[in-house]
N, C-alpha and C. Protein backbone atom coordinates (compact mmCIF):
# COMPACT_ATOMS: atom_id res chain seq x y z
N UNK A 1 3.16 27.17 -32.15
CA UNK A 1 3.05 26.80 -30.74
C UNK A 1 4.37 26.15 -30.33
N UNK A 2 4.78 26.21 -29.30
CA UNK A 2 5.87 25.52 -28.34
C UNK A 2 5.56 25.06 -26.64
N UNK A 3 6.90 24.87 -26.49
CA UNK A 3 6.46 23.94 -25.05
C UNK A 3 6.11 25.52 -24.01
N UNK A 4 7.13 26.36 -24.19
CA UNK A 4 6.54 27.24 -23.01
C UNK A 4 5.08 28.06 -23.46
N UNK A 5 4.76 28.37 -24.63
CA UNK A 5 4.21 29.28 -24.82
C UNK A 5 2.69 28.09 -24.40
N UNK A 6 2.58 26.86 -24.79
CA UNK A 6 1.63 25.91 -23.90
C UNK A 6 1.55 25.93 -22.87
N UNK A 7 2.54 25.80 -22.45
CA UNK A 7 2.70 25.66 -20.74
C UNK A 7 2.00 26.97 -20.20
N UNK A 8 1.89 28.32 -20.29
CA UNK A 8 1.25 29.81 -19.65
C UNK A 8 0.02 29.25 -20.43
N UNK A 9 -0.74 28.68 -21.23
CA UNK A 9 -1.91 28.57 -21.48
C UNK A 9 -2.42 27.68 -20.99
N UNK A 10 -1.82 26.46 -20.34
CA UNK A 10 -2.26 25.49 -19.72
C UNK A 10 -2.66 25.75 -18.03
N UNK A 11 -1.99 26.40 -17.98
CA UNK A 11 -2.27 26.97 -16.06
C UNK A 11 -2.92 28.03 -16.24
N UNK A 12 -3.52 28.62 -17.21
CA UNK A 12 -4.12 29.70 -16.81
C UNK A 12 -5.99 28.59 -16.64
N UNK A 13 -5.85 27.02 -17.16
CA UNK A 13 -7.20 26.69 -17.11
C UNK A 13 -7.36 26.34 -15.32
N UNK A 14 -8.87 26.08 -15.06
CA UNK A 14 -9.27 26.01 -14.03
C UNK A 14 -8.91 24.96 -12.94
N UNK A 15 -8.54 24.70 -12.05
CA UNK A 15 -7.83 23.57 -11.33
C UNK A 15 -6.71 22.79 -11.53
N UNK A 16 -5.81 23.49 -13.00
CA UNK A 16 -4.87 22.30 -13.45
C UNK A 16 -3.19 22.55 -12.49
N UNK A 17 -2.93 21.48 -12.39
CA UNK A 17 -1.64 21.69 -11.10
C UNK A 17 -0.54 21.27 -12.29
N UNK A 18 0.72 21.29 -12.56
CA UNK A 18 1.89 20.97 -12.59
C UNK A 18 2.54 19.80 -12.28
N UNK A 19 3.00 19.11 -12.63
CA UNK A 19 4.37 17.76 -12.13
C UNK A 19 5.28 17.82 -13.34
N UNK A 20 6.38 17.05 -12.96
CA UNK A 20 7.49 16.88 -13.72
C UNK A 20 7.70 15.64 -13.02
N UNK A 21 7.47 14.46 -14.03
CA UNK A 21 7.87 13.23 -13.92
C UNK A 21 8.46 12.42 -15.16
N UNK A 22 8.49 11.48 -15.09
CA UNK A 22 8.99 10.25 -15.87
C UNK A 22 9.89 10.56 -16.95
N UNK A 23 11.21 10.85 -16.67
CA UNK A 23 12.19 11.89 -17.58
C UNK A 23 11.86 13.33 -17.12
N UNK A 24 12.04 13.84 -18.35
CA UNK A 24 11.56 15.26 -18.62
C UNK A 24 10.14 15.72 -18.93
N UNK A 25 9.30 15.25 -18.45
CA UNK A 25 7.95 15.31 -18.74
C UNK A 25 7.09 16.60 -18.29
N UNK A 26 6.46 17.62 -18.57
CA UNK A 26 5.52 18.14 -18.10
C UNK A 26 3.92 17.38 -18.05
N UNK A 27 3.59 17.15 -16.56
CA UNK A 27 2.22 16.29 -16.93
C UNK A 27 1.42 17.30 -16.29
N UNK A 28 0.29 17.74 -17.05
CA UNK A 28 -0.84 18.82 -16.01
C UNK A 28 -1.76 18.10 -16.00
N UNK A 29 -2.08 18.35 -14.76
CA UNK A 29 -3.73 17.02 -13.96
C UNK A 29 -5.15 18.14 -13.88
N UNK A 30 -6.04 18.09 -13.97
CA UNK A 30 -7.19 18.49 -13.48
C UNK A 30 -7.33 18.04 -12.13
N UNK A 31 -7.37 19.03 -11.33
CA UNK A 31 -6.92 18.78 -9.77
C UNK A 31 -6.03 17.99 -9.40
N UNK A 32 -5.36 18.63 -8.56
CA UNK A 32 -3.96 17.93 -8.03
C UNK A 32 -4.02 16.81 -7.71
N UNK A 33 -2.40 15.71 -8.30
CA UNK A 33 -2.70 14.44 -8.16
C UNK A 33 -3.09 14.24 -6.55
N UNK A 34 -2.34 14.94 -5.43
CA UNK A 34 -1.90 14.21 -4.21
C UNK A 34 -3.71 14.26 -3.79
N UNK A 35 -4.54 14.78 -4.27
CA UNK A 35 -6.28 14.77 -4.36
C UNK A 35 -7.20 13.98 -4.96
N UNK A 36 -6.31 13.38 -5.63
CA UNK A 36 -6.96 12.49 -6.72
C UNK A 36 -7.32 12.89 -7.95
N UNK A 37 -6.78 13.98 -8.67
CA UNK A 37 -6.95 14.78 -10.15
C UNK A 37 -6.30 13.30 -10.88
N UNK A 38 -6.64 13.77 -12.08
CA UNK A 38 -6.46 12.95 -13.31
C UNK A 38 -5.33 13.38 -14.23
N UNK A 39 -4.28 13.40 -14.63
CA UNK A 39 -3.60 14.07 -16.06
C UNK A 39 -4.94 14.32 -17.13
N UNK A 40 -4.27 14.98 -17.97
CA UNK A 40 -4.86 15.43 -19.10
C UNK A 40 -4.32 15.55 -20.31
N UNK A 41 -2.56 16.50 -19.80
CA UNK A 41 -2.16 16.50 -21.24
C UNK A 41 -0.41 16.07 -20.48
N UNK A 42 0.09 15.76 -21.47
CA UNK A 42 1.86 15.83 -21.17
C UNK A 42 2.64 16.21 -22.32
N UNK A 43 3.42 16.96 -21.62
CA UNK A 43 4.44 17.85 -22.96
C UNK A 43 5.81 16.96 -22.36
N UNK A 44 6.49 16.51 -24.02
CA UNK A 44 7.61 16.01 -23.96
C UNK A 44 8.41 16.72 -24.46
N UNK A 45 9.58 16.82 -23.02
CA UNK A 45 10.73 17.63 -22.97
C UNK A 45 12.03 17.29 -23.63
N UNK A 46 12.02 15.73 -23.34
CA UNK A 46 13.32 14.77 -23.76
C UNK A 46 13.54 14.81 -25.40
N UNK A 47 14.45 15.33 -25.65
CA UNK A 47 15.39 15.25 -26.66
C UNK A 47 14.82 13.94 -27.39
N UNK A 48 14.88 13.97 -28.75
CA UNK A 48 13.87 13.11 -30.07
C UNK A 48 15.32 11.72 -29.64
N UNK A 49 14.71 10.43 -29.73
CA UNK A 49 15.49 9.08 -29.69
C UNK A 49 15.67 8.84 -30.90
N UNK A 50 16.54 8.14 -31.48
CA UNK A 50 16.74 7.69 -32.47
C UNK A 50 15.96 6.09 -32.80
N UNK A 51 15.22 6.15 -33.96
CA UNK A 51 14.51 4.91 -33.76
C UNK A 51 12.99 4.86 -32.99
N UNK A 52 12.45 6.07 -32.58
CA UNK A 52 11.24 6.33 -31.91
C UNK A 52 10.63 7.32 -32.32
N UNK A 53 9.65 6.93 -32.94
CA UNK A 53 8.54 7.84 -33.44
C UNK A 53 8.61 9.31 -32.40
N UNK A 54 9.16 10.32 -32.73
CA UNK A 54 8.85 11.35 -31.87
C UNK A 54 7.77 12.22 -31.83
N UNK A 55 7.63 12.51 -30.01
CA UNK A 55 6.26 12.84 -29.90
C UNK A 55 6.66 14.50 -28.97
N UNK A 56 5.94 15.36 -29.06
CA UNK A 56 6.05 16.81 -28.08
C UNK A 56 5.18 16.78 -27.27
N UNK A 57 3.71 16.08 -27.68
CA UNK A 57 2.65 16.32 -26.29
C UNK A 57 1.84 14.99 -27.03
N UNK A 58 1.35 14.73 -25.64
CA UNK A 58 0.35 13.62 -25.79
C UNK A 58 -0.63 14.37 -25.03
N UNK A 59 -2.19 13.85 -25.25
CA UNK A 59 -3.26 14.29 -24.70
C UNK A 59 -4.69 13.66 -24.70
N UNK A 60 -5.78 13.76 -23.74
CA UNK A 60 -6.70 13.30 -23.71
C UNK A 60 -7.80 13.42 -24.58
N UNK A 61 -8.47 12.92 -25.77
CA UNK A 61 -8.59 13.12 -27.35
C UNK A 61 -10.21 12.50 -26.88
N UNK A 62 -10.38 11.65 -25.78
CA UNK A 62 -11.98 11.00 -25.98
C UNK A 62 -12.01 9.91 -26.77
N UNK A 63 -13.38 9.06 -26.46
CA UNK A 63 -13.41 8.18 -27.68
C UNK A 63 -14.24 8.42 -28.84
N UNK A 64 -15.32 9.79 -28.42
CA UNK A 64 -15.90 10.29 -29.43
C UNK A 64 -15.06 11.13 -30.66
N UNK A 65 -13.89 11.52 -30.72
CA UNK A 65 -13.12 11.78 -31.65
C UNK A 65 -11.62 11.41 -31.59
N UNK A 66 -11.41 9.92 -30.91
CA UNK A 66 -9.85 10.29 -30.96
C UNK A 66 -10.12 9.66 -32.53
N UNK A 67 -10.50 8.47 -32.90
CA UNK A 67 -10.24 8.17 -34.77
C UNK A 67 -10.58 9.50 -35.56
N UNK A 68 -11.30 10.10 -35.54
CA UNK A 68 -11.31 11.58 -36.43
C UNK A 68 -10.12 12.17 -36.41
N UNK A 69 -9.53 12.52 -35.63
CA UNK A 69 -8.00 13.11 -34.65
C UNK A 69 -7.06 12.28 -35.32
N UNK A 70 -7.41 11.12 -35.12
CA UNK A 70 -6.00 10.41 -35.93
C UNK A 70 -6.11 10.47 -37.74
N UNK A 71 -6.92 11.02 -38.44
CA UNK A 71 -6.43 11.44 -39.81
C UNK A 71 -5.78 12.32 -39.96
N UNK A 72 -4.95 12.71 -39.35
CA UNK A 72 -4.48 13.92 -39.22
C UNK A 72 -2.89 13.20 -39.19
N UNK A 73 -1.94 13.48 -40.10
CA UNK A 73 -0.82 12.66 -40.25
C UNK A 73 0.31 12.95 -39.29
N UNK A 74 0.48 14.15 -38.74
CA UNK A 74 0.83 14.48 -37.12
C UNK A 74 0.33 13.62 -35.92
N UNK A 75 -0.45 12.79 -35.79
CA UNK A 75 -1.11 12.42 -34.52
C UNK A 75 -1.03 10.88 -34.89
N UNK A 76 -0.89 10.34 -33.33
CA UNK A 76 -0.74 9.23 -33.62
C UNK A 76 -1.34 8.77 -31.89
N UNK A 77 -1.59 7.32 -32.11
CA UNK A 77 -2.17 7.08 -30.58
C UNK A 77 -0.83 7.09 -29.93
N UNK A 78 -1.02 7.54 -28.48
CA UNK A 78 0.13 7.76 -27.83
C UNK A 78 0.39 6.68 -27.06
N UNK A 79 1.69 6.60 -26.97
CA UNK A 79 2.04 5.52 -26.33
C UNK A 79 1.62 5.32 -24.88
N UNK A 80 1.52 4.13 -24.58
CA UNK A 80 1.02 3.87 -23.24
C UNK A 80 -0.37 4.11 -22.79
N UNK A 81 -0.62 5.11 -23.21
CA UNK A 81 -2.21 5.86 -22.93
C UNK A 81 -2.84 5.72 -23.89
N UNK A 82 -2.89 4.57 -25.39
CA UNK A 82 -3.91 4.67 -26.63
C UNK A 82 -4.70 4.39 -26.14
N UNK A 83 -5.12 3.21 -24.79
CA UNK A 83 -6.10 2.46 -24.00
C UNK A 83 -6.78 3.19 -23.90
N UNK A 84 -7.02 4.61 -22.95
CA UNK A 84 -7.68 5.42 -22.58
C UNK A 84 -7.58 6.75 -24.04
N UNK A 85 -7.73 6.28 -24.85
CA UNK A 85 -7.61 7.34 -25.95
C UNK A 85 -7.48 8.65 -26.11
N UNK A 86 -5.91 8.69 -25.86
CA UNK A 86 -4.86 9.36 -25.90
C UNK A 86 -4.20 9.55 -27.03
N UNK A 87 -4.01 10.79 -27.67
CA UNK A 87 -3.34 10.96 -28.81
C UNK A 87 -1.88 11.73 -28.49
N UNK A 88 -1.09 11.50 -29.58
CA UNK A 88 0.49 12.41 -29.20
C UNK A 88 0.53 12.71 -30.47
N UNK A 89 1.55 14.44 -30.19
CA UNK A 89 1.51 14.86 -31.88
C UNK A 89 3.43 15.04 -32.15
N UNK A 90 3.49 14.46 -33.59
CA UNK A 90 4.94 14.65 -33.99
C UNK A 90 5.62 15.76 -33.52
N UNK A 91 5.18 16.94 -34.26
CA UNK A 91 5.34 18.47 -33.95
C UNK A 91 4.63 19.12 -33.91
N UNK A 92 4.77 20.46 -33.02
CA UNK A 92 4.00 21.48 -32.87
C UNK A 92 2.78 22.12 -33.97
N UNK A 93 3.51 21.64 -35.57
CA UNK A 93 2.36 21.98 -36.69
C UNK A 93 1.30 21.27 -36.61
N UNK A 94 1.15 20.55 -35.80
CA UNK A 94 -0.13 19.14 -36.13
C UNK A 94 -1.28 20.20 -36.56
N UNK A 95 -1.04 21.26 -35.25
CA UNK A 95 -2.62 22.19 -35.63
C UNK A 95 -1.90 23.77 -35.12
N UNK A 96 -3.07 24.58 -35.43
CA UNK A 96 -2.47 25.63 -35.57
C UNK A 96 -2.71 26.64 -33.90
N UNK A 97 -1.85 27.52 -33.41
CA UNK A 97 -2.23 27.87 -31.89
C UNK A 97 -3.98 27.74 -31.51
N UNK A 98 -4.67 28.61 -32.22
CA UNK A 98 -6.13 28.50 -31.54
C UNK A 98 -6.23 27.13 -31.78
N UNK A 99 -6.00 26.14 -32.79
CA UNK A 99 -6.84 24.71 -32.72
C UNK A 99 -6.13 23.71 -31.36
N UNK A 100 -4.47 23.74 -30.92
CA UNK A 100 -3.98 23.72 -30.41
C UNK A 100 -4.87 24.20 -28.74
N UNK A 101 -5.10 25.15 -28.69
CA UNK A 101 -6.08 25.60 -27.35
C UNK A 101 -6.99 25.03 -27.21
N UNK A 102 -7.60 24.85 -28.34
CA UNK A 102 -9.00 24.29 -28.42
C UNK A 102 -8.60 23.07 -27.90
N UNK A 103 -7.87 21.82 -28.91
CA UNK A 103 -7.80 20.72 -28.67
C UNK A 103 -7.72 20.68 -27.40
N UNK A 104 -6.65 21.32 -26.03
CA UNK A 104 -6.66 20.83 -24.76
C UNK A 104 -7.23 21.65 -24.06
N UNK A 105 -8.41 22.66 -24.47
CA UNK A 105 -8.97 22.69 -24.11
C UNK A 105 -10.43 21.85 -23.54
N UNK A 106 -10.89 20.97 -24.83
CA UNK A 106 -11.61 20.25 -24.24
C UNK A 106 -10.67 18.91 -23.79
N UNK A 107 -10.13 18.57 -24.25
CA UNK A 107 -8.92 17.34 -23.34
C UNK A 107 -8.96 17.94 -21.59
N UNK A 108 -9.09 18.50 -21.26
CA UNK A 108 -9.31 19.33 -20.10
C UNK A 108 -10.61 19.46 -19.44
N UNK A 109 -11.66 19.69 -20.62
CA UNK A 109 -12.98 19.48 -20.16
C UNK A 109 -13.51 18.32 -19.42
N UNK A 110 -13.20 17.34 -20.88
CA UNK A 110 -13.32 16.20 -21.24
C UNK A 110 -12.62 15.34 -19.79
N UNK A 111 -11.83 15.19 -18.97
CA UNK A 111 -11.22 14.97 -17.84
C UNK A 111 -12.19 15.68 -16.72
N UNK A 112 -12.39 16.55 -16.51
CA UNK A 112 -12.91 17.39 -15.28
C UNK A 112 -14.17 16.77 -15.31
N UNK A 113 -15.11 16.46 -16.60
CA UNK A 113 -15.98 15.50 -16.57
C UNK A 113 -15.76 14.49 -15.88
N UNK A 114 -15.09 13.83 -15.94
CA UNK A 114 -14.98 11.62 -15.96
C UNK A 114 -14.64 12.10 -14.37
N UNK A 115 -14.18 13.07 -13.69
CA UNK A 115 -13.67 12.92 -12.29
C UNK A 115 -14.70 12.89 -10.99
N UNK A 116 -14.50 11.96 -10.14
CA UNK A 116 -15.45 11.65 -9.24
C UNK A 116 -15.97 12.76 -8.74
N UNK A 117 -17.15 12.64 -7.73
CA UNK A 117 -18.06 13.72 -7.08
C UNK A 117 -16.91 13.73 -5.55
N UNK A 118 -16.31 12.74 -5.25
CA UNK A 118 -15.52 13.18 -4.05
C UNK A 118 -14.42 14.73 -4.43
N UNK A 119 -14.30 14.42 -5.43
CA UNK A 119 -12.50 15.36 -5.81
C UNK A 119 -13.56 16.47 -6.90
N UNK A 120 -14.45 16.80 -7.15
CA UNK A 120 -15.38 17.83 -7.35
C UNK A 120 -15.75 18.41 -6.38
N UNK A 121 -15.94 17.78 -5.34
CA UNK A 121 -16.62 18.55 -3.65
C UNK A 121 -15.06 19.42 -3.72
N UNK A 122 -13.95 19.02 -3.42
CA UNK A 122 -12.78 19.04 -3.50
C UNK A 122 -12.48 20.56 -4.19
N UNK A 123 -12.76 20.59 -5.52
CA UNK A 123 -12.26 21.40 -5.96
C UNK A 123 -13.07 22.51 -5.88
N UNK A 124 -14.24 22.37 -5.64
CA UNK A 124 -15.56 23.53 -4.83
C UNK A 124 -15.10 24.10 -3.26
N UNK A 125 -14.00 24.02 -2.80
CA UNK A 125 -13.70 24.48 -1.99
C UNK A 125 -13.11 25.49 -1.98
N UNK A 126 -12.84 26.30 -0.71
CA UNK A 126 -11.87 27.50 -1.48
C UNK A 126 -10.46 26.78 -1.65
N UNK A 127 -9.70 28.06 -2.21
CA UNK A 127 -8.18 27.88 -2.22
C UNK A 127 -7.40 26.85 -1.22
N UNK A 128 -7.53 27.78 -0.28
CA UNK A 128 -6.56 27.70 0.95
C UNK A 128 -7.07 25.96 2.01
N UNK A 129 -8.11 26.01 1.80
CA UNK A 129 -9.06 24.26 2.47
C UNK A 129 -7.95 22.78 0.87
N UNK A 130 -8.07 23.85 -0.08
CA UNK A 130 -7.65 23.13 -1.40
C UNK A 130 -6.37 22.88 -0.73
N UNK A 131 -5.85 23.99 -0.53
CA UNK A 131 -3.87 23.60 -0.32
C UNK A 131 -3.22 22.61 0.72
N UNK A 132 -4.57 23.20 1.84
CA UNK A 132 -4.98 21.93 3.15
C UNK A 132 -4.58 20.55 2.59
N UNK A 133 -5.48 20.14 2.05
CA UNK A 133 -5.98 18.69 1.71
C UNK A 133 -5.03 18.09 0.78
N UNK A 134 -4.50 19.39 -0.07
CA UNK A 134 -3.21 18.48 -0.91
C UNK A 134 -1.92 18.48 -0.53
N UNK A 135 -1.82 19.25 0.27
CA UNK A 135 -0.07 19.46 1.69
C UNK A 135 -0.44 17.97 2.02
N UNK A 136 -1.75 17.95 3.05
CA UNK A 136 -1.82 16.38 3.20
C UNK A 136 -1.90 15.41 2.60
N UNK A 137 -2.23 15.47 1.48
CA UNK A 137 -2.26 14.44 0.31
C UNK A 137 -0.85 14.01 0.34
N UNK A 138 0.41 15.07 -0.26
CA UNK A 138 1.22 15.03 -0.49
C UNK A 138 2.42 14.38 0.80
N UNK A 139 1.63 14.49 2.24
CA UNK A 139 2.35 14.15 3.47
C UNK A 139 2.17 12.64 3.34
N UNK A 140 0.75 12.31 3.00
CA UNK A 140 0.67 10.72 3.39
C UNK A 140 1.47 9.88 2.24
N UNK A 141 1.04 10.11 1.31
CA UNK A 141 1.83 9.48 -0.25
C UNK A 141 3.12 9.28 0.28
N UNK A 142 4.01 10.33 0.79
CA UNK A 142 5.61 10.70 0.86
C UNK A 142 5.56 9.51 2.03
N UNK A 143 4.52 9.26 3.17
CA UNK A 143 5.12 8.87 4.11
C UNK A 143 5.71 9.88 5.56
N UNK A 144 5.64 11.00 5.28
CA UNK A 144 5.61 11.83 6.04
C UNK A 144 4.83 12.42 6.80
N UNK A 145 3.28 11.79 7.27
CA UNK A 145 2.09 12.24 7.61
C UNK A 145 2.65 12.30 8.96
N UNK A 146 2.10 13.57 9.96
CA UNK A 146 2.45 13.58 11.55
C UNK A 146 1.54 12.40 11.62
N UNK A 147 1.96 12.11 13.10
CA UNK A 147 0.55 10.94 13.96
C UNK A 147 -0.29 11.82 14.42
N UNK A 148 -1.28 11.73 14.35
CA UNK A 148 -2.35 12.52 15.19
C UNK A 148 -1.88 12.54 16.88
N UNK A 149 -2.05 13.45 17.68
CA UNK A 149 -1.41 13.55 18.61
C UNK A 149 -2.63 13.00 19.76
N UNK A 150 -2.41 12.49 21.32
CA UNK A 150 -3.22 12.33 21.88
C UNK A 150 -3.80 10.86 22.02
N UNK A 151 -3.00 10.47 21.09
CA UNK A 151 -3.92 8.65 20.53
C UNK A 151 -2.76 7.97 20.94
N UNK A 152 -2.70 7.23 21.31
CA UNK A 152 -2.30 5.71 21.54
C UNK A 152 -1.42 5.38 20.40
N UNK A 153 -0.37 3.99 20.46
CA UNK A 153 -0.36 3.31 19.35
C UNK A 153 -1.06 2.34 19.47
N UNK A 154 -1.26 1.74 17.79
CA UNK A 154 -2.53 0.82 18.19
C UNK A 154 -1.43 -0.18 18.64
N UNK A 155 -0.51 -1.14 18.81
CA UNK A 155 0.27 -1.82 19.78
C UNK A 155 -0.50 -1.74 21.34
N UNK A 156 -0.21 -0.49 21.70
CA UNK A 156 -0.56 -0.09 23.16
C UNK A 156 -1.89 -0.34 23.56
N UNK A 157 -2.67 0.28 22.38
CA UNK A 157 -4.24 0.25 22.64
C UNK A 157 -4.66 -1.59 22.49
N UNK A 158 -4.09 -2.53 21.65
CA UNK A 158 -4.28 -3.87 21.74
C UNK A 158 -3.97 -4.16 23.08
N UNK A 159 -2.89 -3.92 23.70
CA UNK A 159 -2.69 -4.53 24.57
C UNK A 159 -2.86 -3.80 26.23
N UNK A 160 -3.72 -2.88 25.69
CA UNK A 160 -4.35 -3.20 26.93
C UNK A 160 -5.94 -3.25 27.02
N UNK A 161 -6.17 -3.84 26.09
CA UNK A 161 -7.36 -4.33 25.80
C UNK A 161 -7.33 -6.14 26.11
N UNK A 162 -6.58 -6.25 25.97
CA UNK A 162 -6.02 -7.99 26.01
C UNK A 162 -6.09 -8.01 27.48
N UNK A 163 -5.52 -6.86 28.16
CA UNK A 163 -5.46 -7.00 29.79
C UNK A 163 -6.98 -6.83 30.27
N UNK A 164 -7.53 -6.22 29.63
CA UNK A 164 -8.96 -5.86 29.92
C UNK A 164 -9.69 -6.76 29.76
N UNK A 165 -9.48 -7.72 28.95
CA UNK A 165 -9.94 -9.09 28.62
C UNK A 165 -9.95 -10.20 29.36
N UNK A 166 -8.87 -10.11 30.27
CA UNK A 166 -8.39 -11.53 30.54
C UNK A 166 -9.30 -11.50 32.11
N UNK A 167 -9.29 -12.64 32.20
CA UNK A 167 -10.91 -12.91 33.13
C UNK A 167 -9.92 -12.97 34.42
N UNK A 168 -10.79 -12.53 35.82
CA UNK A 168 -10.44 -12.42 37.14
C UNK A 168 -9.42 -14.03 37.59
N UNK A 169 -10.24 -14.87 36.81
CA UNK A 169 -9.69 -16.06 38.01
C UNK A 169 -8.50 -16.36 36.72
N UNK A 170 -8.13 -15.98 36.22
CA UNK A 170 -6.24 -16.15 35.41
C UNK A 170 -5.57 -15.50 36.29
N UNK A 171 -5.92 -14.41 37.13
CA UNK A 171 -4.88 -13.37 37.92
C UNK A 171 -5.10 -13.90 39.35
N UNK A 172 -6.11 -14.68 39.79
CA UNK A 172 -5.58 -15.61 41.00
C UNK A 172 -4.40 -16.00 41.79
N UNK A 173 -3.61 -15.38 42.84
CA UNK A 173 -2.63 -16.33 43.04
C UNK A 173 -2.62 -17.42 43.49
N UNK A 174 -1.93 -17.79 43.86
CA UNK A 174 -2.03 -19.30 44.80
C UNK A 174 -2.22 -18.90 46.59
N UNK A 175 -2.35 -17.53 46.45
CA UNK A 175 -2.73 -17.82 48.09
C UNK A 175 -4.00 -17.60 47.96
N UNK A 176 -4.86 -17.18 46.85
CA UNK A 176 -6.42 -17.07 47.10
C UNK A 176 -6.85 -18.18 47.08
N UNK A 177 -8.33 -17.98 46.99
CA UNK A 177 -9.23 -20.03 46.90
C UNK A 177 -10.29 -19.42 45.78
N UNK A 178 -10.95 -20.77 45.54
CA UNK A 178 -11.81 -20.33 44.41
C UNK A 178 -12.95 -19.38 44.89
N UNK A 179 -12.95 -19.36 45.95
CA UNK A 179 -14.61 -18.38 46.99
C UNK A 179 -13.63 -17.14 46.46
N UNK A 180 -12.35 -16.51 46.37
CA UNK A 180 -11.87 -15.69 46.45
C UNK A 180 -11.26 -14.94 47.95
N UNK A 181 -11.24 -16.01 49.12
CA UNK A 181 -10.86 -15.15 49.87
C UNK A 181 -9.09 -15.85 50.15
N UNK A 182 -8.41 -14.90 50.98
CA UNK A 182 -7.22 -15.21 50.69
C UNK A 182 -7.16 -15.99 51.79
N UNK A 183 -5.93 -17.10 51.67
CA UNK A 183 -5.23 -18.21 52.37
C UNK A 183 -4.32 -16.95 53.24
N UNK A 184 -4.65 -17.60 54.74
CA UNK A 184 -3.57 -17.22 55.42
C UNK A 184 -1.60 -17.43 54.88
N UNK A 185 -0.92 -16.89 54.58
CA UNK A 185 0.16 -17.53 54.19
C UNK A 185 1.23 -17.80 55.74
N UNK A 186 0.78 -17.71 56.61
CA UNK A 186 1.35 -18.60 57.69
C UNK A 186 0.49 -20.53 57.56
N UNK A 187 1.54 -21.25 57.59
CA UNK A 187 1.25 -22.77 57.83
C UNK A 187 -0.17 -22.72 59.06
N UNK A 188 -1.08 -23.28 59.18
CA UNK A 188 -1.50 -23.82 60.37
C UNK A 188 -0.40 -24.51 61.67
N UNK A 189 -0.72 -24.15 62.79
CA UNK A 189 -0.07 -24.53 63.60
C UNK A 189 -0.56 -25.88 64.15
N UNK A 190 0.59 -26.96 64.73
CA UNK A 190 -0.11 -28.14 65.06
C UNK A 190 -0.22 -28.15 66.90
């Protein structure tokens, strides 16, 4: 097994999207993050450090077998993610291609499980409602979301609500009276 020949087996599973983050990382999510998907597995791209246990993929292992998983002298809890029991393997031999499938295959399962009933409605949608919701996902995150058109800012809408508020006898001038009718503004004559 290797990184590309993983990578065409990893997108061919059901809902999994693509990123490239934190270095050189391949991270694949069970439904797209900008939706609220989860990672599952990450393939490490970056060149082996000197002084650091090197790792090619880390992945979602469960807690029902990640200690079984770790007798295996290739695997080790992965960094950052042992919390959520996460395993990473030295090299590609840890296991062999089908066990390799298998393993993220259910690492894959195993995720699509734990994910809420909102981002399941989500992924029961078609395609194209899917691409909808994660264009926008991806607009608001960035900061780039249009304004909805037609609306107010809320600035504007406070304040003229504040005007809407403010009671008749504040806007009184001084030529009215408290009955409300207005003062001649000629003096009385003597």
């Amino acid at each position: 097994m290797d990184a590309e020949r993983l990578r065409s087996f990893l997108l061919t599973l059901p809902h999994v999207a693509e990123t490239r983050q934190w270095g050189d990382n391949l991270v694949y999510w069970v439904g797209d993050k900008a939706i609220g998907g989860k990672m599952f597995a990450l393939i490490n791209l970056d060149p082996p450090v000197e002084g650091r246990t090197p790792n090619v993929i880390a992945y979602a292992a469960g807690p029902d077998r990640f200690n079984d998983l770790l007798e295996n002298e290739a695997l080790y809890p992965a960094p950052y993610f042992a919390r959520i029991h996460w395993l990473a393997a030295e090299h590609w031999q840890a296991f062999s291609n089908p066990e390799w499938e298998s393993e993220l295959r259910l690492a894959h399962a195993l995720t699509l499980e734990k994910l809420p009933p909102k981002i399941h409605a989500v992924l029961a949608l078609p395609r194209n409602a899917q691409r909808t919701l994660i264009y926008e996902g991806r607009q608001k995150k960035s900061g780039n979301a249009p304004k909805p058109t037609g609306t107010k800012s809320p600035s504007k809408q406070a304040a003229k609500k504040q005007t809407a508020k403010k009671s008749p006898a504040k806007h009184r001038t001084s030529l009215e009276t408290t009955t409300g009718k207005p003062r001649s503004k000629r003096l009385p004559s003597k």
